[in-house]
N, C-alpha and C. Protein backbone atom coordinates (compact mmCIF):
# COMPACT_ATOMS: atom_id res chain seq x y z
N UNK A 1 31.12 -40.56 105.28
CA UNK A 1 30.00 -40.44 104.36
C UNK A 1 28.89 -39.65 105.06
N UNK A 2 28.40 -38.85 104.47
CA UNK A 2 27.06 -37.69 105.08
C UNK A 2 26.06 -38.86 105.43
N UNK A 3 25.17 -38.38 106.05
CA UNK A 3 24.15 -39.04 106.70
C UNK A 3 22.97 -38.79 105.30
N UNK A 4 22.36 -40.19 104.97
CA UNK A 4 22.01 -39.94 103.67
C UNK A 4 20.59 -39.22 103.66
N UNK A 5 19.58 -38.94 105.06
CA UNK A 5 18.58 -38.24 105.58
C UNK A 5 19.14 -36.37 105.24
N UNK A 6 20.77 -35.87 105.78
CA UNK A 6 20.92 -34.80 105.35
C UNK A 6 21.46 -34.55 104.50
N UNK A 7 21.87 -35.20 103.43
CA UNK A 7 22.53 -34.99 101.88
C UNK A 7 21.51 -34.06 101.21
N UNK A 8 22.81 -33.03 100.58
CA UNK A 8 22.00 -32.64 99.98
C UNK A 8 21.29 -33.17 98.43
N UNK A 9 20.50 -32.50 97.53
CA UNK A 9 19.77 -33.41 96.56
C UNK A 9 20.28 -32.40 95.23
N UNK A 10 21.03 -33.16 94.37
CA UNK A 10 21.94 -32.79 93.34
C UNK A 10 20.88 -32.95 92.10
N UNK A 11 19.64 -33.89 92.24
CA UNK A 11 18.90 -34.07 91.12
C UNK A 11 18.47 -33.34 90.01
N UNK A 12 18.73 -33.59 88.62
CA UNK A 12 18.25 -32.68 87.02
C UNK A 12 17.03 -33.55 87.39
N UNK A 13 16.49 -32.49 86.33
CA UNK A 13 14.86 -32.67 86.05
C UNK A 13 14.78 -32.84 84.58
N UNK A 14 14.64 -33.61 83.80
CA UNK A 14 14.27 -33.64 82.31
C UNK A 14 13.29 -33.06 81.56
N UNK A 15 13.65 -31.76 81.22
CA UNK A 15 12.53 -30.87 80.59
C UNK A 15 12.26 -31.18 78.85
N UNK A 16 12.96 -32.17 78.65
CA UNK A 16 13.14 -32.14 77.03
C UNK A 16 14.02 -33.51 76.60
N UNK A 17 13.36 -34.40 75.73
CA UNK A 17 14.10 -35.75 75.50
C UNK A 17 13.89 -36.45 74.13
N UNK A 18 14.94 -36.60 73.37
CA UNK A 18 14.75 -36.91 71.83
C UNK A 18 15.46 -37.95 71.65
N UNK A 19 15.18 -39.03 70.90
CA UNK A 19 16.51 -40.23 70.40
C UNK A 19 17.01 -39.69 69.41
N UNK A 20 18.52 -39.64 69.36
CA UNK A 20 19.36 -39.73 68.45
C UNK A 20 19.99 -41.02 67.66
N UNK A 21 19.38 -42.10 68.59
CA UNK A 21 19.95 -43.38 67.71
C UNK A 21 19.09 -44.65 67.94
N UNK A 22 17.69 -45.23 67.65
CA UNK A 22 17.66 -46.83 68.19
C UNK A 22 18.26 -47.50 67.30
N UNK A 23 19.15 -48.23 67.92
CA UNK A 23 19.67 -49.26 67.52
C UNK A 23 18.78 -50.68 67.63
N UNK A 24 19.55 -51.83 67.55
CA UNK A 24 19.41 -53.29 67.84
C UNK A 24 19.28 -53.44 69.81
N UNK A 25 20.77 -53.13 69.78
CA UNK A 25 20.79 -53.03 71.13
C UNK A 25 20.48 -52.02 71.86
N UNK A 26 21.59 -50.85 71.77
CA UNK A 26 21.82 -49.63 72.08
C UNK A 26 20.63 -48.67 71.44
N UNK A 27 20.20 -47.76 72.03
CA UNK A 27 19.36 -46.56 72.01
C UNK A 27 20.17 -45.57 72.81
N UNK A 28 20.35 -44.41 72.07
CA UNK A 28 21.17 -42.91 72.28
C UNK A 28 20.16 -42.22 72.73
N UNK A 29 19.96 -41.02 73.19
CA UNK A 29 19.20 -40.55 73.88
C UNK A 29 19.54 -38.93 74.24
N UNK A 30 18.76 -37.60 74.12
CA UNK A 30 19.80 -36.53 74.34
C UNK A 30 18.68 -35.91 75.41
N UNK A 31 18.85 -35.03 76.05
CA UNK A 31 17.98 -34.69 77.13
C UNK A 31 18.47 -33.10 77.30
N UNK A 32 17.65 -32.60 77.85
CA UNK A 32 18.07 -31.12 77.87
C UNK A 32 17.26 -31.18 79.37
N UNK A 33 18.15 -30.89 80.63
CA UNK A 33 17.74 -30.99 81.72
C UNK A 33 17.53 -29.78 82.74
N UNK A 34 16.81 -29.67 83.84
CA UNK A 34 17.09 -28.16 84.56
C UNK A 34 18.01 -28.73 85.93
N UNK A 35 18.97 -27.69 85.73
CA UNK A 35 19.91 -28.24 87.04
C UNK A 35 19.89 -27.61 88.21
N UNK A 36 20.22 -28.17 89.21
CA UNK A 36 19.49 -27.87 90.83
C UNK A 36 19.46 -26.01 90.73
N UNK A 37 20.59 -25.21 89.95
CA UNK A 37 20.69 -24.28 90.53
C UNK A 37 19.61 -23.31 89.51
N UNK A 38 18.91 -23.87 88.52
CA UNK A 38 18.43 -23.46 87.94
C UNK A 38 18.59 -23.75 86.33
N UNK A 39 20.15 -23.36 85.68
CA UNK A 39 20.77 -23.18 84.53
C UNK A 39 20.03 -24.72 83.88
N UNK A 40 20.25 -24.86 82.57
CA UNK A 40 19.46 -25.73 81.50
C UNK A 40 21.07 -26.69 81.15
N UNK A 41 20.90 -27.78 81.21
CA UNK A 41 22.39 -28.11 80.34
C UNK A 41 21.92 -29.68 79.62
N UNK A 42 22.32 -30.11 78.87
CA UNK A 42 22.17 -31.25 77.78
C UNK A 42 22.97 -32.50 78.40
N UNK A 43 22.10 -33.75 78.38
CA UNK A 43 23.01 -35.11 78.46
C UNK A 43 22.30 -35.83 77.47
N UNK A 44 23.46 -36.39 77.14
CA UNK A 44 23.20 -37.58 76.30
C UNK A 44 23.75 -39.02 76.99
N UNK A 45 22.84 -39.88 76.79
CA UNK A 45 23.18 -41.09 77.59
C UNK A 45 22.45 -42.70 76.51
N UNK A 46 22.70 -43.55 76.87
CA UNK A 46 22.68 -44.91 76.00
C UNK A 46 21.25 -45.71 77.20
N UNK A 47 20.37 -45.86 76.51
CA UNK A 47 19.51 -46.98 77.09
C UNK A 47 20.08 -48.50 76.98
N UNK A 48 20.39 -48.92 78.17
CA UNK A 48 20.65 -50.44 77.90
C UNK A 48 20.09 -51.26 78.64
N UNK A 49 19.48 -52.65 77.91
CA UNK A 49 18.23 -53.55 78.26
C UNK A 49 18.91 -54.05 79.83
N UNK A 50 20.13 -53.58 79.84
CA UNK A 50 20.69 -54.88 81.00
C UNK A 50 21.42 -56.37 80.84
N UNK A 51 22.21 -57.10 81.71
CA UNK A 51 22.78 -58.23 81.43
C UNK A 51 22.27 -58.59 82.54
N UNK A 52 22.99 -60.21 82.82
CA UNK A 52 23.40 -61.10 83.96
C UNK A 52 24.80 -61.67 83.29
N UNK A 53 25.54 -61.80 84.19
CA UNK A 53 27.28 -62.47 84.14
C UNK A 53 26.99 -63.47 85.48
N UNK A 54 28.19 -64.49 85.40
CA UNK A 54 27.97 -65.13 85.98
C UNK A 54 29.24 -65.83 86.55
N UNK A 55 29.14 -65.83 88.27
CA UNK A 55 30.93 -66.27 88.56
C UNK A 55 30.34 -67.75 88.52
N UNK A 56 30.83 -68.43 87.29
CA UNK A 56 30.74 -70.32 87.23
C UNK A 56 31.88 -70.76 87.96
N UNK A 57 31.83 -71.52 89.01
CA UNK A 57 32.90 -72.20 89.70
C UNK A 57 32.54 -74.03 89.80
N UNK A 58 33.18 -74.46 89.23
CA UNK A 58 33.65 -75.81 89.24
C UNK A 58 33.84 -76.49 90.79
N UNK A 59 33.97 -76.15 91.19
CA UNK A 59 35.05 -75.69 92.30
C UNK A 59 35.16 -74.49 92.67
N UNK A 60 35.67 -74.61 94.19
CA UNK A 60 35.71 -73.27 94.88
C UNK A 60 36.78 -72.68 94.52
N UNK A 61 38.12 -73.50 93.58
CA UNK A 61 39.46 -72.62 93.40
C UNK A 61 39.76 -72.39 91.71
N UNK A 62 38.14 -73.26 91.29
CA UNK A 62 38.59 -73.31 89.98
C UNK A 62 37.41 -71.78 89.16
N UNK A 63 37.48 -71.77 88.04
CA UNK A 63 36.60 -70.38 87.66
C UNK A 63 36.46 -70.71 85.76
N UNK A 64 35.06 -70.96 85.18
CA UNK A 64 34.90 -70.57 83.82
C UNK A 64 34.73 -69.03 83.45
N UNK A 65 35.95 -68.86 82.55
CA UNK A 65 35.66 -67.99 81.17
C UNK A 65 35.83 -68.29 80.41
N UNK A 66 35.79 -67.05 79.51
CA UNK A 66 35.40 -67.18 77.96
C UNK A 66 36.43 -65.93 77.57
N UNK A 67 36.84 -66.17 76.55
CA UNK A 67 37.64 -65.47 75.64
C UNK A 67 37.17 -65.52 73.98
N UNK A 68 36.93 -63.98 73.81
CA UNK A 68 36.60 -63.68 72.92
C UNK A 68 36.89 -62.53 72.31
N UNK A 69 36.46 -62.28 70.74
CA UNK A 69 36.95 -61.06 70.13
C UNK A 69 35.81 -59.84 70.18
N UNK A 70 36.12 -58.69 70.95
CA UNK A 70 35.41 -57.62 70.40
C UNK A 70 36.05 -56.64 70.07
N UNK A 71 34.93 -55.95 68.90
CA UNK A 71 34.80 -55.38 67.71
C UNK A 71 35.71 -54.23 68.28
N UNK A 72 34.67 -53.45 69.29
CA UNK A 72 35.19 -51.84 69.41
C UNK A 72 36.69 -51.65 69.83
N UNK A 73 37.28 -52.58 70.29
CA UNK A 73 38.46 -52.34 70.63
C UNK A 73 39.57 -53.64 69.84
N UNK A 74 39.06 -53.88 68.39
CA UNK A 74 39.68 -54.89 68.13
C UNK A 74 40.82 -56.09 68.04
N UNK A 75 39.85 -56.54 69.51
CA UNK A 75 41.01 -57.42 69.95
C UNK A 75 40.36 -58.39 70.94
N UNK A 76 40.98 -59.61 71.46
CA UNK A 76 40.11 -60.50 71.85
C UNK A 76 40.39 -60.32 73.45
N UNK A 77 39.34 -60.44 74.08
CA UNK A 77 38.80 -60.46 75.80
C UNK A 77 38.97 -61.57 76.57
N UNK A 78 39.13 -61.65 78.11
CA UNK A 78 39.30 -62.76 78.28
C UNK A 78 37.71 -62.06 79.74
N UNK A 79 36.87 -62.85 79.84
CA UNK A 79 35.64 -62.27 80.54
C UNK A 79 35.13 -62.95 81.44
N UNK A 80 33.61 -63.24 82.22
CA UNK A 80 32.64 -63.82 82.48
C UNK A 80 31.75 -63.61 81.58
N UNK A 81 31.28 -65.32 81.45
CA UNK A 81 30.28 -65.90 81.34
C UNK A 81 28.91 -64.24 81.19
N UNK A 82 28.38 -63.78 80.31
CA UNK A 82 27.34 -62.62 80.53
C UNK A 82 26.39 -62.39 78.99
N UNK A 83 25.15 -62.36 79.44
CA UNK A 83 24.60 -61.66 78.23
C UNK A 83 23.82 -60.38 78.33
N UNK A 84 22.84 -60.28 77.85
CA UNK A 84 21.90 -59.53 77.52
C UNK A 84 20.81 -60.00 78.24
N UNK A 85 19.65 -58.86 79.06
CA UNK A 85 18.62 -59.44 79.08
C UNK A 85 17.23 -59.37 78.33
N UNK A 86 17.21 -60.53 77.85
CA UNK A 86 15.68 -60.20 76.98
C UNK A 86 14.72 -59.34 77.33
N UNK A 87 14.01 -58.54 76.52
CA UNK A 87 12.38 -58.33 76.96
C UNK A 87 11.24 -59.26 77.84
N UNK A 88 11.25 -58.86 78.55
CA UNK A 88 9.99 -59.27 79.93
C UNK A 88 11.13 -60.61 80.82
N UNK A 89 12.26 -61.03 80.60
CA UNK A 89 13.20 -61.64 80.94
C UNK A 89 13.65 -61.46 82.27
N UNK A 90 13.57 -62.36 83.40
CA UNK A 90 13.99 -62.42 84.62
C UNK A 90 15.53 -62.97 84.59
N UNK A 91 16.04 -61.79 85.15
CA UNK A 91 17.69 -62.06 85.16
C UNK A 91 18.43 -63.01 85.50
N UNK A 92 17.52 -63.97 86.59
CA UNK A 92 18.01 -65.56 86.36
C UNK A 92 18.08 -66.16 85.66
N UNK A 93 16.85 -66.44 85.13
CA UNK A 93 16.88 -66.89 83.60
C UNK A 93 17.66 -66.31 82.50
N UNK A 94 18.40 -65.39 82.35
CA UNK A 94 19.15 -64.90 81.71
C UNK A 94 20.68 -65.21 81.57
N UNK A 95 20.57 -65.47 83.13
CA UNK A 95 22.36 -66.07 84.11
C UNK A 95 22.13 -67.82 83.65
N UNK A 96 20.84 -68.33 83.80
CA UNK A 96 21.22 -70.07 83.12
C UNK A 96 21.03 -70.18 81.87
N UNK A 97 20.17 -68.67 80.95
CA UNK A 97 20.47 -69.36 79.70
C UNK A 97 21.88 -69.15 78.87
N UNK A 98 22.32 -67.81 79.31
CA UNK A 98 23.93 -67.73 78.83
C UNK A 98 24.83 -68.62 79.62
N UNK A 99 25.02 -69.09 80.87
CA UNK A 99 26.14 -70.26 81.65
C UNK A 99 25.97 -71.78 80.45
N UNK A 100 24.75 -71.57 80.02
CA UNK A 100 24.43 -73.34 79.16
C UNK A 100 24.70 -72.79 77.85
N UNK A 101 24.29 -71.20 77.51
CA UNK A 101 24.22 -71.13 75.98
C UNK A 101 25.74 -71.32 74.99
N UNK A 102 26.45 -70.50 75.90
CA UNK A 102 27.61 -70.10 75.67
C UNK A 102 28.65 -70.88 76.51
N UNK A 103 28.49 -71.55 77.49
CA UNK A 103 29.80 -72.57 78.08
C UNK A 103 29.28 -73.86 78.30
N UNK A 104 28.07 -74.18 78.43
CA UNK A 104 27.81 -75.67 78.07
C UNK A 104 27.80 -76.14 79.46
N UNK A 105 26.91 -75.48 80.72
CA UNK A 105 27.01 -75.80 82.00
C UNK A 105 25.22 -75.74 82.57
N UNK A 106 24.96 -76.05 83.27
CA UNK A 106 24.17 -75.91 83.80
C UNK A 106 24.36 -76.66 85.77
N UNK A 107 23.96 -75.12 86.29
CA UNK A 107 24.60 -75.19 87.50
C UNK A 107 22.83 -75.43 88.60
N UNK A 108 23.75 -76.41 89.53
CA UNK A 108 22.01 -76.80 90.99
C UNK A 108 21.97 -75.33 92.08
N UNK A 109 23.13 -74.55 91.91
CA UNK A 109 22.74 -73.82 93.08
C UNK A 109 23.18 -72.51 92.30
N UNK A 110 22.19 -71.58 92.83
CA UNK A 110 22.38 -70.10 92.20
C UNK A 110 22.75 -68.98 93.22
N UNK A 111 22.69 -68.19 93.12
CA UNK A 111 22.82 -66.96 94.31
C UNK A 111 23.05 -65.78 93.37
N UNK A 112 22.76 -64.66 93.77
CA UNK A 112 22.47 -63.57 93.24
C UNK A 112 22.96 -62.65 94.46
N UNK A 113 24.56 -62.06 93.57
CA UNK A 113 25.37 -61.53 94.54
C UNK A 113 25.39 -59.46 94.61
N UNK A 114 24.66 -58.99 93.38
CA UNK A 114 25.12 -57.95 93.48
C UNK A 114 24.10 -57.54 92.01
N UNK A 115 24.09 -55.95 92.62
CA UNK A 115 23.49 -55.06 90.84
C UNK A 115 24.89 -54.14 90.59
N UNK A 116 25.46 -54.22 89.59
CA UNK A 116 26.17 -53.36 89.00
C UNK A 116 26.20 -52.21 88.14
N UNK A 117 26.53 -51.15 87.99
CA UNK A 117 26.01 -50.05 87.30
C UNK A 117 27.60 -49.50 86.45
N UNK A 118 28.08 -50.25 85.66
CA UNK A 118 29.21 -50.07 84.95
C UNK A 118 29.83 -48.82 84.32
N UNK A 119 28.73 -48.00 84.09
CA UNK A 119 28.90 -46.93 83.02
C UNK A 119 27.65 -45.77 83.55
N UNK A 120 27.62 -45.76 84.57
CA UNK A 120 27.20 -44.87 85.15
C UNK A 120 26.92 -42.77 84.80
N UNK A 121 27.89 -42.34 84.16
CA UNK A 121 28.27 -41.13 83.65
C UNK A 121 27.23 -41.29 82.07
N UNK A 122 27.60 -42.42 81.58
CA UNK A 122 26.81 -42.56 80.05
C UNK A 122 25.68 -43.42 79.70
N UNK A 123 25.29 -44.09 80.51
CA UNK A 123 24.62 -45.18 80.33
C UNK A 123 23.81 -45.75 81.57
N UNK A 124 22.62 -46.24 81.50
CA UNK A 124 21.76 -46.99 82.45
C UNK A 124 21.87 -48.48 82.59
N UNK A 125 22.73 -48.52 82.13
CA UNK A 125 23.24 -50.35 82.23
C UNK A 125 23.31 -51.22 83.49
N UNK A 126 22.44 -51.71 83.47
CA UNK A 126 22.31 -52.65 85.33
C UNK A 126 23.55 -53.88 84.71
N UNK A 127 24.62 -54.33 85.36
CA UNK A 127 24.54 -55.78 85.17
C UNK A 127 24.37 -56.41 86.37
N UNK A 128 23.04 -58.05 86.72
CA UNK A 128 22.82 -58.60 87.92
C UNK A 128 24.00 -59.25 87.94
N UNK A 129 24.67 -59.75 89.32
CA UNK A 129 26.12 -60.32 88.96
C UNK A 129 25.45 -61.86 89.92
N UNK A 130 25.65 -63.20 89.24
CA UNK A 130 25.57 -64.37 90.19
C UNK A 130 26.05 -65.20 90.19
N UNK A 131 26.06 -65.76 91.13
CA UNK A 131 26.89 -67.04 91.70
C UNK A 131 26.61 -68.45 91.42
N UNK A 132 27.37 -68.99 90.27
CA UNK A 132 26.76 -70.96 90.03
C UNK A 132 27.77 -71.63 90.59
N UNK A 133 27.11 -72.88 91.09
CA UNK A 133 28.08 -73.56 91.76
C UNK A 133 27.30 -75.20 91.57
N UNK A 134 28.05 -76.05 91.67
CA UNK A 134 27.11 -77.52 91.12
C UNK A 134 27.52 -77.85 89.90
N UNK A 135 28.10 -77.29 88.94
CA UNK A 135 28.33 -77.43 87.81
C UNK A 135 28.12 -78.95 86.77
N UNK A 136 27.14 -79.14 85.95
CA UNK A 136 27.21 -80.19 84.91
C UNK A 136 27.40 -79.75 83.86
N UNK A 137 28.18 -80.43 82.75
CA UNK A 137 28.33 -79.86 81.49
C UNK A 137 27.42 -80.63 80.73
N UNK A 138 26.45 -80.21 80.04
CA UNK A 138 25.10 -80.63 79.07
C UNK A 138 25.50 -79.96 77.70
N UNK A 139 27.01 -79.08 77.71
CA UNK A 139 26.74 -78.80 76.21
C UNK A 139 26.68 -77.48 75.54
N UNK A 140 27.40 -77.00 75.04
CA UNK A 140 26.96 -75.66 74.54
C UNK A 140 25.87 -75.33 73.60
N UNK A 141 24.97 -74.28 73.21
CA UNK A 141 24.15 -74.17 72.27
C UNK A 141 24.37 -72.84 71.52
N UNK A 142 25.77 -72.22 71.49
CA UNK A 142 26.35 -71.05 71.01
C UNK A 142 25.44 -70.71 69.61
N UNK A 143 24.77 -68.75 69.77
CA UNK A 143 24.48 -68.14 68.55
C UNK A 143 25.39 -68.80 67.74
N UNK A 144 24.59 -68.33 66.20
CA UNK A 144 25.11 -68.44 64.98
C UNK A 144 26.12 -67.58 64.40
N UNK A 145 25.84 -66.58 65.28
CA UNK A 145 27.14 -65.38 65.12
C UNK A 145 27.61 -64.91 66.72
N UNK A 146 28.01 -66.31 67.14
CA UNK A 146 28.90 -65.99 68.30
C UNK A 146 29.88 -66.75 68.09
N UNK A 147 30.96 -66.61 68.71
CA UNK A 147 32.25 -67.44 68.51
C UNK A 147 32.93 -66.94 70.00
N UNK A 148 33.48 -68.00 70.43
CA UNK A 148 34.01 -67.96 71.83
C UNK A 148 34.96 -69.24 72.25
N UNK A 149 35.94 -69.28 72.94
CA UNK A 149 36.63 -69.97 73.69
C UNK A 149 36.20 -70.24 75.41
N UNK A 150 35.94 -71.22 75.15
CA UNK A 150 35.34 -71.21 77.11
C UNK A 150 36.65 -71.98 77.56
N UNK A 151 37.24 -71.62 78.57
CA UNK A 151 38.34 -71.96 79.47
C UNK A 151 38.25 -71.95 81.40
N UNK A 152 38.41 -72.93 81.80
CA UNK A 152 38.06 -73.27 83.21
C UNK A 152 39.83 -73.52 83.74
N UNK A 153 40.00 -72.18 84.47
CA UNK A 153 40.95 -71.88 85.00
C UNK A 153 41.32 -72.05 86.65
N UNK A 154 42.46 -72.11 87.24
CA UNK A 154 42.37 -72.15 88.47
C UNK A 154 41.69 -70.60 88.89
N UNK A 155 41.25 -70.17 89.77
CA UNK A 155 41.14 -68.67 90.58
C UNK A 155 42.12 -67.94 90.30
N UNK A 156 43.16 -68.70 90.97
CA UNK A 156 44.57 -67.96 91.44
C UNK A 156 45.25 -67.40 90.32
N UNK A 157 45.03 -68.49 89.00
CA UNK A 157 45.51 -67.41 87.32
C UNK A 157 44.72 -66.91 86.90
N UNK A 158 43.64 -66.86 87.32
CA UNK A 158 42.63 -65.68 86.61
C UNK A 158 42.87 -64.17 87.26
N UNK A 159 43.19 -64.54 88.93
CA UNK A 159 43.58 -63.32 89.68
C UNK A 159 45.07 -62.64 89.22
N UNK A 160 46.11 -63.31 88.74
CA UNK A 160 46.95 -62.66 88.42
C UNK A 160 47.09 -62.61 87.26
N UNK A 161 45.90 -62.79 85.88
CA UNK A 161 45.98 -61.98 84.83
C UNK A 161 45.26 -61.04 85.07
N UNK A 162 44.35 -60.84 86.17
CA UNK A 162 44.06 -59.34 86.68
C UNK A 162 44.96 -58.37 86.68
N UNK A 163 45.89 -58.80 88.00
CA UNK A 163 47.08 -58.25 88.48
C UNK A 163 48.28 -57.68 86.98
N UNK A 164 48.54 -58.85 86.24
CA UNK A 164 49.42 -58.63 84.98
C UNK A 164 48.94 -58.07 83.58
N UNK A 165 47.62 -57.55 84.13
CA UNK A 165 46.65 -56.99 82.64
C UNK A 165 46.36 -58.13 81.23
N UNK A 166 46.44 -58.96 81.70
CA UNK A 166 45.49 -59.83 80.36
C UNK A 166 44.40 -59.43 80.50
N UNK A 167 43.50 -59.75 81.82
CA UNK A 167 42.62 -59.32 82.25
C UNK A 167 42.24 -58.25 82.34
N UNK A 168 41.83 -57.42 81.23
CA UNK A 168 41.18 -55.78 81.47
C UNK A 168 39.09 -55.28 81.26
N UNK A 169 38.90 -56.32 80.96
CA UNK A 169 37.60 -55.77 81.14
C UNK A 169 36.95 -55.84 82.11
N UNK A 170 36.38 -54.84 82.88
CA UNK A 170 36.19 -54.16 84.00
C UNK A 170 35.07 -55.25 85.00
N UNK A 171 33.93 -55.62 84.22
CA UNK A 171 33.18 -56.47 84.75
C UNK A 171 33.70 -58.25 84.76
N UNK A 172 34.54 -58.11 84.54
CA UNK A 172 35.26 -59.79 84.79
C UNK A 172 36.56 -58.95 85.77
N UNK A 173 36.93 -58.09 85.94
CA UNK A 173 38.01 -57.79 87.09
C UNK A 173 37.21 -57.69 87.97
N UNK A 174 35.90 -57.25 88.23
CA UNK A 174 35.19 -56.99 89.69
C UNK A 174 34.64 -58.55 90.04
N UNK A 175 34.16 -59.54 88.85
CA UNK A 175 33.72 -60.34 89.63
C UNK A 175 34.54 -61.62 90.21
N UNK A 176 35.87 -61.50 89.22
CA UNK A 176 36.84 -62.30 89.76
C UNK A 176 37.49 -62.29 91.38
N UNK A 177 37.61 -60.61 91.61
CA UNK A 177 37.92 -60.17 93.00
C UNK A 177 36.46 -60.33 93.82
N UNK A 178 35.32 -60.49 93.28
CA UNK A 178 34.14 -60.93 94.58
C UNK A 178 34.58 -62.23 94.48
N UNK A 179 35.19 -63.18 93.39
CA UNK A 179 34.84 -64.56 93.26
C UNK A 179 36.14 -65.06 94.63
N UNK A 180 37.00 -64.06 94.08
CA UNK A 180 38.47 -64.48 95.48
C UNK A 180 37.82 -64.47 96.81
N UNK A 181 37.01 -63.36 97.28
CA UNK A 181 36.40 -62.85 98.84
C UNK A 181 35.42 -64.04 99.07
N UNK A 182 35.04 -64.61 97.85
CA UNK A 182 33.69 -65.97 98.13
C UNK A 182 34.47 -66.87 98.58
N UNK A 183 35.62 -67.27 98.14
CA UNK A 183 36.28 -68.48 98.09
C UNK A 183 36.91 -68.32 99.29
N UNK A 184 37.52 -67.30 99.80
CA UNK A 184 38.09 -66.98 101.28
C UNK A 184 37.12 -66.88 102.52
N UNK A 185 35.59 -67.21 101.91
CA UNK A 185 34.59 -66.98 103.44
C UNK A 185 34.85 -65.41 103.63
N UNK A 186 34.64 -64.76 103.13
CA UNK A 186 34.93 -63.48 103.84
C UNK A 186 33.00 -62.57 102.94
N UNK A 187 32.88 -63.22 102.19
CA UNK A 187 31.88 -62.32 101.29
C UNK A 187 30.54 -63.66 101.17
């Protein structure tokens, strides 16, 4: 890896910026930028508020998800624990109100393992990724238009529906493999 003092600096400059879409969630965005070498070229990219997900462990070998249906690829997910973060919303608070909202837990010890940048090429999407451990169940308080299966699995079958593709959405494959390196002392 270059020494990050002599890298060189690849940075666009945004000379020009219009929405093409606010949504609910999502905001589209088109930009007409100047690029290092001079030339003008167009991106379009998605504003997103951000999440928190959350590796819930029962146990050090055991792991909550959730399985659910989404739309864009119609068909049901098997994930972490994750939402959205509110306006003026501290991403902890975000990680205990979805672990209680949506799986009915509320965890004594937290940790805050990582920022993730998922979609990087299209999108500004942070997700904070953290760690509950302590686990009480107090209950779910699931939206009115959410629907979900919460399931508390060993590690070891969550890691090999990684391995066997049940498991394909990208941010529950990365945090399952930090959740293996936690459980081994190694991370």
């Amino acid at each position: 890896m270059a020494d990050e003092g002599k890298s060189a600096d690849f940075s666009e400059t945004s000379i020009d910026s219009e929405p093409v879409f606010d949504g609910v969630l999502l905001h589209v965005r088109r930009d007409t930028v100047l690029l290092p070498g001079g030339r003008r070229a167009t991106r379009e990219y998605i504003r997103h508020p951000g999440a928190a997900m959350i590796i819930a462990m029962p146990d050090p070998g055991t792991i909550v998800l959730e399985r659910q249906f989404r739309f864009p690829l119609a068909r049901h997910f098997i994930e972490l624990p994750a939402g959205k973060i509110d306006p003026g919303e501290d991403a902890l608070a975000t990680a205990r109100r979805e672990l209680r909202e949506e799986c009915g837990y509320a965890a004594r010890h937290w940790r805050h393992l990582a920022t993730l940048h998922p979609c990087i090429s299209y999108s500004d999407e942070r997700i904070e990724l953290y760690l509950a451990e302590g686990l009480t169940h107090v209950g779910d308080a699931l939206d009115e238009d959410e629907f979900l299966e919460v399931m508390t699995v060993p590690l070891a079958q969550a890691l090999d529906w990684v391995r066997d593709g049940t498991i394909t959405e990208a941010k529950a494959v990365t945090g399952l493999l930090w959740a293996e390196k936690i459980r081994k002392g190694e991370w």
